[in-house]
Protein backbone atom coordinates (compact mmCIF):
# COMPACT_ATOMS: atom_id res chain seq x y z
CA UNK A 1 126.97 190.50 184.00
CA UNK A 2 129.96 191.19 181.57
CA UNK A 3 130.12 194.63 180.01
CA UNK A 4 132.87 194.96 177.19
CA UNK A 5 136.64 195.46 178.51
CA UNK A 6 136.43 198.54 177.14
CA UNK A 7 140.05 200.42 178.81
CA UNK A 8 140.40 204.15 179.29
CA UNK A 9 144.10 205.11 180.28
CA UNK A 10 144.68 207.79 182.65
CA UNK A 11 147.53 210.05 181.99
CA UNK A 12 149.57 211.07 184.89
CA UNK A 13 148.43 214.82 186.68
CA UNK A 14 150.04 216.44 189.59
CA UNK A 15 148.30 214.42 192.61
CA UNK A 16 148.41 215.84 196.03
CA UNK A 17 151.11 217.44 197.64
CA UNK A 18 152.23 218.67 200.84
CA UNK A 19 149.75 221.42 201.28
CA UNK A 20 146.95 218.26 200.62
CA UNK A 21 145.55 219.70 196.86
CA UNK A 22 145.48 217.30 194.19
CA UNK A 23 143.89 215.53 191.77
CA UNK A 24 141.53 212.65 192.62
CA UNK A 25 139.36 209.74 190.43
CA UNK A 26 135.68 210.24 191.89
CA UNK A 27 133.30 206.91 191.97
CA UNK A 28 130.57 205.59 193.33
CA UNK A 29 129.87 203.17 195.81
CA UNK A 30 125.97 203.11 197.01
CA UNK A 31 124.43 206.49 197.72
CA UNK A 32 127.78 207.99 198.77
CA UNK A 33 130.53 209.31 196.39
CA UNK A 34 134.65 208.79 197.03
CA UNK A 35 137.56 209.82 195.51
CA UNK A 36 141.28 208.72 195.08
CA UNK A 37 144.51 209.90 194.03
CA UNK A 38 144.61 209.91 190.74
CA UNK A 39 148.65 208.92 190.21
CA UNK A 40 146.94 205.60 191.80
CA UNK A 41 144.98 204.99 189.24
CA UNK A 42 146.49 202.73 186.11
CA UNK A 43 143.03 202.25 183.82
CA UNK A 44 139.44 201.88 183.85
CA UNK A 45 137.66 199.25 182.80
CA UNK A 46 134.21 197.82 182.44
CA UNK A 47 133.67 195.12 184.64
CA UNK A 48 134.37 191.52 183.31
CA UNK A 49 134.29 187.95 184.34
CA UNK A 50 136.40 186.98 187.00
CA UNK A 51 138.13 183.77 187.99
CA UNK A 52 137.09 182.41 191.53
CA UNK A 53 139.34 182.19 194.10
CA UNK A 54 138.96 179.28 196.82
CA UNK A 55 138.00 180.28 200.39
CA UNK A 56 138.97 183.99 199.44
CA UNK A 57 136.95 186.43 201.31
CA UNK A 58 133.54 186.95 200.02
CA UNK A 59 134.68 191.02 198.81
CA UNK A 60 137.67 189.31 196.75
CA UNK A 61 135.60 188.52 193.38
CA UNK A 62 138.86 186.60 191.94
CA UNK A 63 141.17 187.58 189.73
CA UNK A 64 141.71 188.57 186.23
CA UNK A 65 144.44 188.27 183.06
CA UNK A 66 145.23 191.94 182.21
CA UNK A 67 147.66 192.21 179.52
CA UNK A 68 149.86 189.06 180.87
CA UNK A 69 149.26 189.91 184.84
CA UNK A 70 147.24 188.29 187.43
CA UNK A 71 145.43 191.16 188.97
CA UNK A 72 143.29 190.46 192.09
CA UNK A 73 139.84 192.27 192.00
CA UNK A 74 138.03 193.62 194.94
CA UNK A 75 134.35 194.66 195.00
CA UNK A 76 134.48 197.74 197.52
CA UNK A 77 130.54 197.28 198.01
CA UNK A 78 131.10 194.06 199.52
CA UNK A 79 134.07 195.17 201.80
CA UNK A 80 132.19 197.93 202.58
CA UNK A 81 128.80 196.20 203.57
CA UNK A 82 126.98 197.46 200.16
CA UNK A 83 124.46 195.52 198.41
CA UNK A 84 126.39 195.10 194.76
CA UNK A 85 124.57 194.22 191.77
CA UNK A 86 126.50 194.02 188.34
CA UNK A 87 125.08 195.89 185.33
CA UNK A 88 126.40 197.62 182.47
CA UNK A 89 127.46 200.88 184.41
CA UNK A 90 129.60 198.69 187.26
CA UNK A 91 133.02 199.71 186.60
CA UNK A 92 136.65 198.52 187.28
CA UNK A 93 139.30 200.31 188.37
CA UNK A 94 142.90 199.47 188.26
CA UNK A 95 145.05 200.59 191.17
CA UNK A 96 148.96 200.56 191.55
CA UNK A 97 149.51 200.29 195.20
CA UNK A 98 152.77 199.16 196.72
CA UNK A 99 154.44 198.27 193.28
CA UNK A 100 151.05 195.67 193.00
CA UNK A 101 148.15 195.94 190.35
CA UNK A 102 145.04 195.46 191.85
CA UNK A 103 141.50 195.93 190.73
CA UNK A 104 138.78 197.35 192.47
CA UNK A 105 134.59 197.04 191.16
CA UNK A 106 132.59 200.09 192.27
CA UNK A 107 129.24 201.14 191.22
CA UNK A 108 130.35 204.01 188.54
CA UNK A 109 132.99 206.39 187.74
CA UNK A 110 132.32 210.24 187.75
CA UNK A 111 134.97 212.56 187.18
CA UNK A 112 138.93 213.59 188.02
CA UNK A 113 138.22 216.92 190.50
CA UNK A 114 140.72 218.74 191.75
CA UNK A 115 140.78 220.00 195.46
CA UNK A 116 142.88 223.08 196.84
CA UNK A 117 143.99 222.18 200.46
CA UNK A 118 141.06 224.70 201.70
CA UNK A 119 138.84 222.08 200.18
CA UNK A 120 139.74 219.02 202.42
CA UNK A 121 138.81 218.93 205.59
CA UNK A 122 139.00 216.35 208.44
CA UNK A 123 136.77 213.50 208.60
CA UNK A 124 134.20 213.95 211.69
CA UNK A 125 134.68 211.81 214.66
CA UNK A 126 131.06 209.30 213.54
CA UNK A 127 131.00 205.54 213.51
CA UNK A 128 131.33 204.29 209.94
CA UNK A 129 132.20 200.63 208.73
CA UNK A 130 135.13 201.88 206.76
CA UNK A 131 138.59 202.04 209.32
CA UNK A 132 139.06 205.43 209.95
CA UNK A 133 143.05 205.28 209.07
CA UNK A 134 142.05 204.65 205.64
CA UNK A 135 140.11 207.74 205.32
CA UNK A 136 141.91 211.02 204.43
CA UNK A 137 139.02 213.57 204.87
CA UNK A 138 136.23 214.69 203.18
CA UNK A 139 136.63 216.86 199.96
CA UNK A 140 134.33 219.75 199.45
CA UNK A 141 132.91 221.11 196.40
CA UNK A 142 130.08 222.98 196.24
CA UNK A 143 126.91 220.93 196.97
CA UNK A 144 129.26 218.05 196.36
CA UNK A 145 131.13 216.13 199.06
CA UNK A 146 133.84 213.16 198.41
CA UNK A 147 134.85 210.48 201.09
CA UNK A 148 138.82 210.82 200.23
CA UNK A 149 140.50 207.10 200.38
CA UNK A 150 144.24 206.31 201.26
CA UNK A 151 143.72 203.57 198.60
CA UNK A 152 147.25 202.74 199.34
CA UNK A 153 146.81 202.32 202.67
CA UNK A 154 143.53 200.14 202.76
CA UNK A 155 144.85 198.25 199.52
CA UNK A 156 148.23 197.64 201.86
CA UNK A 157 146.78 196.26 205.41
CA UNK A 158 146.76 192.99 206.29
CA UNK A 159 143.08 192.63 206.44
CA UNK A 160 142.94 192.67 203.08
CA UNK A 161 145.24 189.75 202.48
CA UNK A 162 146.56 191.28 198.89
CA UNK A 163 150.20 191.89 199.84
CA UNK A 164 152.88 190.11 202.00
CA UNK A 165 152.82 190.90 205.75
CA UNK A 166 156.26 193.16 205.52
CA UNK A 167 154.97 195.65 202.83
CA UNK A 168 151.71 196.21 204.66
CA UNK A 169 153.80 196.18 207.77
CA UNK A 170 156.16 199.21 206.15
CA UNK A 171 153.15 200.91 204.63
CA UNK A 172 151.27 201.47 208.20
């Protein structure tokens, strides 16, 4: 289902520093809510029709034409094991990772929160079917609680197939 391109810019904020604060996009993705750093994020968008790619992985929807650039999208449910269904609140969000713009479909977009480095903490030793080097922690907030992505990082590794072998080589 197509929902109307409609694009909402992000202005750059401070995003984490060395003490592990910072500012990070919150989403959606089944039951469970994540979060990203923001200076990752280029634009929102509402999720539109996507061209097919042959024999690409069934989580790699295809690409699209933003603004003159191929962009390759990936639906996070999918790589994540998630049943995804495409309505009018399914969402798009464009990444920069590794000098590359890539897209990535997740259920719905919430806020921008901010986290102090007393509000991150570890992520617990559990099975999960998300690699455990591409999880930062778990952000805190309240009642709330954020599964914190190195969206870089996941974006970056080879099992994704979205960047040469030597960038996702240097970014490990």
């Amino acid at each position: 289902m197509s929902t109307p391109a409609a694009t909402k810019p992000l202005s750059g904020t401070p995003a984490a520093n060395a003490a592990g604060s910072g500012e990070f996009l919150t989403f959606t993705l089944g039951q469970e809510e994540f979060g990203v750093d923001i200076l990752k994020v280029q634009e929102i968008r509402g999720y539109d029709t996507v061209t097919r790619l042959p024999d690409a992985p069934e989580y790699i929807k295809g690409v699209i034409n933003l603004r003159g650039t191929i962009v390759p999208v990936i639906d996070m449910r999918l790589k994540f094991h998630l049943e995804a269904k495409y309505d009018a609140l399914t969402v798009m969000i464009v990444l920069n990772v590794a000098d590359r713009v890539v897209g990535m479909v997740v259920d719905s977009v919430s806020d921008v929160a901010h986290l102090n480095a007393d509000q991150i903490r570890p992520m617990p030793e559990v099975g999960t079917s998300i690699d455990r080097r591409f999880l930062t922690g778990i952000g805190t907030m309240e009642e709330r609680m954020l599964i914190l992505l190195d969206i870089e990082g996941l974006m970056t590794s080879t099992e994704m197939g979205l960047v040469a072998d030597e960038v996702a080589a240097k970014a490990a």
